[in-house]
N, C-alpha and C. Protein backbone atom coordinates (compact mmCIF):
# COMPACT_ATOMS: atom_id res chain seq x y z
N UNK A 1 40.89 64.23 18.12
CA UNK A 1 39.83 64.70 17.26
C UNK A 1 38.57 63.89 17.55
N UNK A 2 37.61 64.57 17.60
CA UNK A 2 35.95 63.62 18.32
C UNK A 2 35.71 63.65 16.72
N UNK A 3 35.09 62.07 16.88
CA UNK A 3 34.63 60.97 15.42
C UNK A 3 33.53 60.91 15.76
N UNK A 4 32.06 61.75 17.10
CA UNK A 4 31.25 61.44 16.91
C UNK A 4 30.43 62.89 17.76
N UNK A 5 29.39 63.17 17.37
CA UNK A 5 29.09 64.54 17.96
C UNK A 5 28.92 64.06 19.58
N UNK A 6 29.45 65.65 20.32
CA UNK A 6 29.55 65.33 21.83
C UNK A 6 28.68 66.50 22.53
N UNK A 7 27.47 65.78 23.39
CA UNK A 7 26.75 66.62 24.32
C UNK A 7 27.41 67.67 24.53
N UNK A 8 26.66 68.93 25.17
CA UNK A 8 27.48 69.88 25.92
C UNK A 8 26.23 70.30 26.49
N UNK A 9 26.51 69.93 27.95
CA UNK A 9 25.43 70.49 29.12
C UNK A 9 26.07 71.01 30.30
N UNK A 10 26.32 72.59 30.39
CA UNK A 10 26.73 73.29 31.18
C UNK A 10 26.10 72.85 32.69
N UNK A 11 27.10 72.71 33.44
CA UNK A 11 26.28 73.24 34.83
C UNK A 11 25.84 74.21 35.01
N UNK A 12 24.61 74.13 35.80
CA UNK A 12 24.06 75.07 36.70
C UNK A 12 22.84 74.82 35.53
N UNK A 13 22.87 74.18 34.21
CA UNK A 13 21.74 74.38 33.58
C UNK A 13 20.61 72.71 33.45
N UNK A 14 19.33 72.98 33.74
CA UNK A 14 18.54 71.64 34.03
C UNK A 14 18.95 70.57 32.88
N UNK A 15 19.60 69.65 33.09
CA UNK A 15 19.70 68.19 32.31
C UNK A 15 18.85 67.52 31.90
N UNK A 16 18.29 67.13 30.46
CA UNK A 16 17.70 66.39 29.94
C UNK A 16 17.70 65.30 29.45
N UNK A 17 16.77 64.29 29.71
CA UNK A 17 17.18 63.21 29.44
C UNK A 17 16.85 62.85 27.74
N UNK A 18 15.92 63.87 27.28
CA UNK A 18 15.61 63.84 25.97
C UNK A 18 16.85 64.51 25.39
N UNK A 19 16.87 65.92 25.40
CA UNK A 19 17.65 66.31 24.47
C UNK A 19 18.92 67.11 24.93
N UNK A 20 20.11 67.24 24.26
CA UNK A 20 21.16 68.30 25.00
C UNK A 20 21.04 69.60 24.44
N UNK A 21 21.77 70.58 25.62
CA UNK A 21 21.78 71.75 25.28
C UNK A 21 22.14 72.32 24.14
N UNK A 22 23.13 72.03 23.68
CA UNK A 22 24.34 71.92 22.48
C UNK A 22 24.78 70.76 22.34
N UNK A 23 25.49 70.67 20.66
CA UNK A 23 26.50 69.78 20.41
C UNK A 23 27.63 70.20 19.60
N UNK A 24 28.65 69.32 19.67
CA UNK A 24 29.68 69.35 19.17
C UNK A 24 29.40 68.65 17.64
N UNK A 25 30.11 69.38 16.81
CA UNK A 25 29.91 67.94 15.62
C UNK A 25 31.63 67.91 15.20
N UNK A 26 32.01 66.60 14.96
CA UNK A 26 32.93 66.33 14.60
C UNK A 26 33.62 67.01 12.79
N UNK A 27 34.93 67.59 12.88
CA UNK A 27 35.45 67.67 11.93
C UNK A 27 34.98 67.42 10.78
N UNK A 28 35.05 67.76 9.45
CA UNK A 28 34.22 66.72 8.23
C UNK A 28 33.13 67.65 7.74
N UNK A 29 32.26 66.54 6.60
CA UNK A 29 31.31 67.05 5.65
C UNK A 29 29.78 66.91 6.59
N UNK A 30 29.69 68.21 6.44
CA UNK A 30 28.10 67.69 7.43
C UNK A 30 26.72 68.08 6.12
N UNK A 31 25.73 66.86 6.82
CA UNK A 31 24.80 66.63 6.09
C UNK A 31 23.34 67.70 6.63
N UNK A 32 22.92 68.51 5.84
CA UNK A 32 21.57 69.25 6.05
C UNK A 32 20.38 68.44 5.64
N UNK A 33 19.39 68.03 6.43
CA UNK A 33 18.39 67.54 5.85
C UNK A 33 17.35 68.24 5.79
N UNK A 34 16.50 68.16 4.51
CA UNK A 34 15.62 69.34 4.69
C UNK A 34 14.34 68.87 4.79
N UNK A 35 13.14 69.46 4.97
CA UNK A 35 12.30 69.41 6.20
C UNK A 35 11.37 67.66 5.65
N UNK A 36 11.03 67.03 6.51
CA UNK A 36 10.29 65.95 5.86
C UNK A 36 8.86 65.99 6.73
N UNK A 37 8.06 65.61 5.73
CA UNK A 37 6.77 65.51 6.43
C UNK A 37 6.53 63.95 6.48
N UNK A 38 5.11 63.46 6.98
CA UNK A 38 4.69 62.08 7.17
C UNK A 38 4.23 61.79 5.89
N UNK A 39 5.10 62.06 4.92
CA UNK A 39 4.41 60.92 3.46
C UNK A 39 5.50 59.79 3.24
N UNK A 40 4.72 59.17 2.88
CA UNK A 40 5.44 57.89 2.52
C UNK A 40 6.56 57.80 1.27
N UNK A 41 6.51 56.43 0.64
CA UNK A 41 7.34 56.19 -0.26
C UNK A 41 6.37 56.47 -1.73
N UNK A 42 5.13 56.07 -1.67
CA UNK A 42 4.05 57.37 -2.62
C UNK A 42 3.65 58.33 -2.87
N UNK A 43 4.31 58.75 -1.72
CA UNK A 43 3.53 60.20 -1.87
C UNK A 43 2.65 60.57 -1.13
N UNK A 44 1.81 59.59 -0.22
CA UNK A 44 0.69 59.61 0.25
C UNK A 44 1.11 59.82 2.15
N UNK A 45 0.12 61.48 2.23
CA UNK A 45 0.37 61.73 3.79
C UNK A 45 -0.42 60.71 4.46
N UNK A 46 0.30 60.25 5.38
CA UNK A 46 -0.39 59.79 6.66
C UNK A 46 -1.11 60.43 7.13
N UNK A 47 -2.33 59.26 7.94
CA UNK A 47 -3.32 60.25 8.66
C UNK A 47 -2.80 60.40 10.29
N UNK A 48 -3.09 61.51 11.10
CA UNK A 48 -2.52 61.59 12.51
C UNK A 48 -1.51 61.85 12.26
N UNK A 49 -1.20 62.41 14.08
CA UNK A 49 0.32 63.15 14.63
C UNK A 49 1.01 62.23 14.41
N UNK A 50 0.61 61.24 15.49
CA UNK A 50 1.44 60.11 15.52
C UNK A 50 2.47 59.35 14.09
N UNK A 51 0.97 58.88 13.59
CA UNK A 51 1.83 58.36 12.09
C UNK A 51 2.52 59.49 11.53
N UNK A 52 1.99 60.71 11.53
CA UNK A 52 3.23 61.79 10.65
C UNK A 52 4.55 61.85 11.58
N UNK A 53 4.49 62.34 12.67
CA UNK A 53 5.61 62.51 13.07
C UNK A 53 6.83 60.88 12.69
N UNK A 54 6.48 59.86 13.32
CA UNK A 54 7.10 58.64 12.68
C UNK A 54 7.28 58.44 11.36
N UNK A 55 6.69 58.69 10.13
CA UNK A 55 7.17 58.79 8.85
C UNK A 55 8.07 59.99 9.00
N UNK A 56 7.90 61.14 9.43
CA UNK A 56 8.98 62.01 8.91
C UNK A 56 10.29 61.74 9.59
N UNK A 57 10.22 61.18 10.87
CA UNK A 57 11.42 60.52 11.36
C UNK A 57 12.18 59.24 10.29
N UNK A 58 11.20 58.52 10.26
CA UNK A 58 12.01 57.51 9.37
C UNK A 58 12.01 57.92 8.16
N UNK A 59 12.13 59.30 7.56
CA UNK A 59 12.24 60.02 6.28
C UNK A 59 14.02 60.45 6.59
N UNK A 60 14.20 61.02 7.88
CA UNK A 60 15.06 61.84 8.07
C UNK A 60 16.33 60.40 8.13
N UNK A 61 16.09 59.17 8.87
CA UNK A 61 16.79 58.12 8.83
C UNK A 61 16.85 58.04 7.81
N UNK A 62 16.08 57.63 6.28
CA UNK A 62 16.55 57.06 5.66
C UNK A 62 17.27 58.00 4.14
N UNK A 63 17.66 59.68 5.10
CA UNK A 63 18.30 60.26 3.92
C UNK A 63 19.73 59.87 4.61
N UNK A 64 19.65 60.03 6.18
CA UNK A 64 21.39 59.69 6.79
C UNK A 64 21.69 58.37 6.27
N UNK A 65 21.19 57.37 6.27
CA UNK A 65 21.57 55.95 5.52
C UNK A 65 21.92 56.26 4.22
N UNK A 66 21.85 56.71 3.58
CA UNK A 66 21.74 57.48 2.24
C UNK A 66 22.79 58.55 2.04
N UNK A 67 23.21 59.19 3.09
CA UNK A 67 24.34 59.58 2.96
C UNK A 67 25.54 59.15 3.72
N UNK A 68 25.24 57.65 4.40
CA UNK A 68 26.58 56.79 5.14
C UNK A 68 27.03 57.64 6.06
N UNK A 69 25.64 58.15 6.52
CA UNK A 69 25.66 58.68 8.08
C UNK A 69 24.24 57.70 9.27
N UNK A 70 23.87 58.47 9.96
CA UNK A 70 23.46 58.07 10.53
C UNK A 70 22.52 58.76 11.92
N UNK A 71 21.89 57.68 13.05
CA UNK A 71 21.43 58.88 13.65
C UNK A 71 21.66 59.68 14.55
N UNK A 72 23.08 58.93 15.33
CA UNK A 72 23.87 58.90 16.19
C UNK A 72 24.93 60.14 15.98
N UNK A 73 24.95 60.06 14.72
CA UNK A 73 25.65 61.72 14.00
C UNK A 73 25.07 62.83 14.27
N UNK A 74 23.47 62.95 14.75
CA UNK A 74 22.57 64.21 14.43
C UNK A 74 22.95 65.12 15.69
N UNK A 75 23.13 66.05 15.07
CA UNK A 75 23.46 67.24 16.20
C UNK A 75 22.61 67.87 16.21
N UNK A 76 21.56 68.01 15.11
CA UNK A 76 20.30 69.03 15.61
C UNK A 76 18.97 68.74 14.79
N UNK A 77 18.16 68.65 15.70
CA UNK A 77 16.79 68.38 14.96
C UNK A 77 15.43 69.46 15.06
N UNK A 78 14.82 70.20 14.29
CA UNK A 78 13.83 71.07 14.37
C UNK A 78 12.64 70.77 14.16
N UNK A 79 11.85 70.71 14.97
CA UNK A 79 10.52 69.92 14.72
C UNK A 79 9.52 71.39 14.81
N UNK A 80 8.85 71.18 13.44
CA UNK A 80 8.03 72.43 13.40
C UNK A 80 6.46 71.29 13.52
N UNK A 81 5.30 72.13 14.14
CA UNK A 81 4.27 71.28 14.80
C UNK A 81 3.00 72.42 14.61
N UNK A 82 2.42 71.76 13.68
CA UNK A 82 0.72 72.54 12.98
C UNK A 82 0.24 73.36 14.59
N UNK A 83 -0.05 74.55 14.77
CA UNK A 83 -0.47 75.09 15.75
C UNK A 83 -1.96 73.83 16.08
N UNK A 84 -2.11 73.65 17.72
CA UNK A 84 -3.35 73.20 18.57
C UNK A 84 -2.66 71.69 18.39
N UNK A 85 -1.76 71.13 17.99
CA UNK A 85 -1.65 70.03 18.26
C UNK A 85 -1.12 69.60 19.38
N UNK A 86 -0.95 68.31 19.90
CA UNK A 86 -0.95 67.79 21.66
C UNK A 86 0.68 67.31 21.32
N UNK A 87 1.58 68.23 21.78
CA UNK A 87 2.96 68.10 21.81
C UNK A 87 3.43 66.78 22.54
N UNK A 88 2.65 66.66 23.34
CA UNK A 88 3.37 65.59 24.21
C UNK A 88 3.32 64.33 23.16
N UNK A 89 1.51 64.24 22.10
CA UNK A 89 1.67 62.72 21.56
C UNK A 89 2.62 62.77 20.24
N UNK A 90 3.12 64.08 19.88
CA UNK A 90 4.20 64.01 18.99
C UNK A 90 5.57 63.17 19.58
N UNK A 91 5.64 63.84 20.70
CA UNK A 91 7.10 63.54 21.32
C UNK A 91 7.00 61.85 21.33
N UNK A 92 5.93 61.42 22.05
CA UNK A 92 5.74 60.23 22.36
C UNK A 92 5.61 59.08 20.90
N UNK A 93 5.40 59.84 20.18
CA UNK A 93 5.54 58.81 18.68
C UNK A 93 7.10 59.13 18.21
N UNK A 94 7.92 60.42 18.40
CA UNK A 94 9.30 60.33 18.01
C UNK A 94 9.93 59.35 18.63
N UNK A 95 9.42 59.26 20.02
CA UNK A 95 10.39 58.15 20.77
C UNK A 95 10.76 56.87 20.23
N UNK A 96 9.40 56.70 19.69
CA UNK A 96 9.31 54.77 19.24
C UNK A 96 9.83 54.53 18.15
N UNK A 97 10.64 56.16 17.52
CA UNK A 97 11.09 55.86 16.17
C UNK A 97 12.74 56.10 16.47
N UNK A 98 12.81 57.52 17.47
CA UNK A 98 14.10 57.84 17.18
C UNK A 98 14.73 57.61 18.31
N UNK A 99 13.90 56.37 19.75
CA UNK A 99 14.73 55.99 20.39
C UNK A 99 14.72 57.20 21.59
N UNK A 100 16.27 57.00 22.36
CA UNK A 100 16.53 57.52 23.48
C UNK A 100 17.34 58.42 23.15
N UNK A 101 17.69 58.57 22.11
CA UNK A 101 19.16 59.30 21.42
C UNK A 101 19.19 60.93 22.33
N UNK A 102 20.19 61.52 22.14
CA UNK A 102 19.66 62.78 23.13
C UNK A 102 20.92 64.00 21.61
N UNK A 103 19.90 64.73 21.25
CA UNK A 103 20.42 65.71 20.16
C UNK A 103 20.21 67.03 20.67
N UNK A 104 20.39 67.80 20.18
CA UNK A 104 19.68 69.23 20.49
C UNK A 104 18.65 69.68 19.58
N UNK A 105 17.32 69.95 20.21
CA UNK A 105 16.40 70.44 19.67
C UNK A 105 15.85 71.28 19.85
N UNK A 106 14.96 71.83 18.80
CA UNK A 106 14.26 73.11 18.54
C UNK A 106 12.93 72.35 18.32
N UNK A 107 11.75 72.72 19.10
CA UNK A 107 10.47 72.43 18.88
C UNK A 107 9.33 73.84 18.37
N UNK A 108 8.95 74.23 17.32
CA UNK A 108 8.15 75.22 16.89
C UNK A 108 6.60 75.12 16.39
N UNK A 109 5.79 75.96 16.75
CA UNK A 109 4.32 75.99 16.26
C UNK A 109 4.46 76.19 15.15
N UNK A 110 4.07 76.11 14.07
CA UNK A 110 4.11 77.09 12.83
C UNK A 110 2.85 76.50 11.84
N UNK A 111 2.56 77.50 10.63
CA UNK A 111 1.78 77.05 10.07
C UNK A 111 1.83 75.61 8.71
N UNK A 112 1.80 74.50 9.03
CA UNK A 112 2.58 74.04 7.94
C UNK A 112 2.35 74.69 6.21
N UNK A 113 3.01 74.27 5.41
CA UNK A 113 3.20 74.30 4.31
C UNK A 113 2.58 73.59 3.26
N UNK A 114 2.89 72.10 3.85
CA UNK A 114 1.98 71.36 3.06
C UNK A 114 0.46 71.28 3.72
N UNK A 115 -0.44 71.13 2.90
CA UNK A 115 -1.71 70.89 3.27
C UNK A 115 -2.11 69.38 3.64
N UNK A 116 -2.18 69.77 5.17
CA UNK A 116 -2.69 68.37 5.83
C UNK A 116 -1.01 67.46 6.52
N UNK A 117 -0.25 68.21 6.65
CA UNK A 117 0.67 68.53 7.41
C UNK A 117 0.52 68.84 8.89
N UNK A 118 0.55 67.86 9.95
CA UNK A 118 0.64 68.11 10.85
C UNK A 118 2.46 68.50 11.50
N UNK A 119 3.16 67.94 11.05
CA UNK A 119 4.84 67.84 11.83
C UNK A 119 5.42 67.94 10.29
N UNK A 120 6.80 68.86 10.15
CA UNK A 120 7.53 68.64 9.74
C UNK A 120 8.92 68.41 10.29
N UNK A 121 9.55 67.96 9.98
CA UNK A 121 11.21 67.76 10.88
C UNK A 121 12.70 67.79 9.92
N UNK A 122 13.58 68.62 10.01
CA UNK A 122 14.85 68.75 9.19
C UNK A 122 16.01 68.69 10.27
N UNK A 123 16.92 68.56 9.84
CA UNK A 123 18.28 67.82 11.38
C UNK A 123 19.31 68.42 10.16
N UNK A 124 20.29 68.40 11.03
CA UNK A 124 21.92 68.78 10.49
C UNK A 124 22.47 67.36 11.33
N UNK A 125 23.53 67.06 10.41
CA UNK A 125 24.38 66.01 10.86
C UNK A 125 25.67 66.17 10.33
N UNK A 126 26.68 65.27 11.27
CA UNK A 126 27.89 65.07 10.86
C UNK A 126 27.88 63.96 10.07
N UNK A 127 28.46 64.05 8.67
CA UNK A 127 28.32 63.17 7.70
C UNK A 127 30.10 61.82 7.53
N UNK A 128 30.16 61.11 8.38
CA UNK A 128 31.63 60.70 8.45
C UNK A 128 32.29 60.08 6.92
N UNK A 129 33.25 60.39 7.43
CA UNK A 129 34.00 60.01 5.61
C UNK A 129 34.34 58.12 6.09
């Protein structure tokens, strides 16, 4: 029985070093996180991609700590991204938060929700007992 979610990258299909094609999630209670933007522990949005995308990352860490999971559990992460923004300096601020980890992701334009919302981000995880 796998105790921890497992890549799945078909051959014949291009390998990433960011993210996998699919994952496996292990047996068990899995955790939905729902969407976090770059506000803080006040309430108060951050200004910039950068700082939003990194608060909503360490939003999404600190609901898996919170549910005695983690990030190493995440099988899928959806990053929705305010249309005209520079994708690459999003990616490049997730890194410094969420590391090398390699999940499967979904990256989307959309209009945000909240006002003054640049990134929101929600993940599914395997929640271990």
């Amino acid at each position: 029985m796998l105790t921890q979610p497992t890549a799945i990258d078909p051959e014949g299909m291009q390998r990433s070093a960011a993210f996998a094609h699919g994952m496996v999630a292990p047996a068990g209670p899995t955790l939905y996180i729902g969407g976090q933007n770059g506000v803080d522990g006040s309430g108060r949005m951050l200004e910039g991609l950068a700082a939003q995308t990194q608060q909503a990352l360490r939003n999404v860490l600190a609901v898996l700590e919170a549910a005695g999971s983690g990030p190493d559990f995440v099988v899928k992460l959806t990053i929705y991204l305010a249309p005209g923004v520079d994708v690459n300096e999003a990616y490049a601020a997730a890194g410094g938060v969420w590391g090398a980890r390699r999940t499967s992701v979904t990256v989307l334009s959309v209009a945000p929700a909240k006002p003054g919302a640049l990134v929101e981000i929600d993940a599914i995880a395997a929640a271990p007992s």
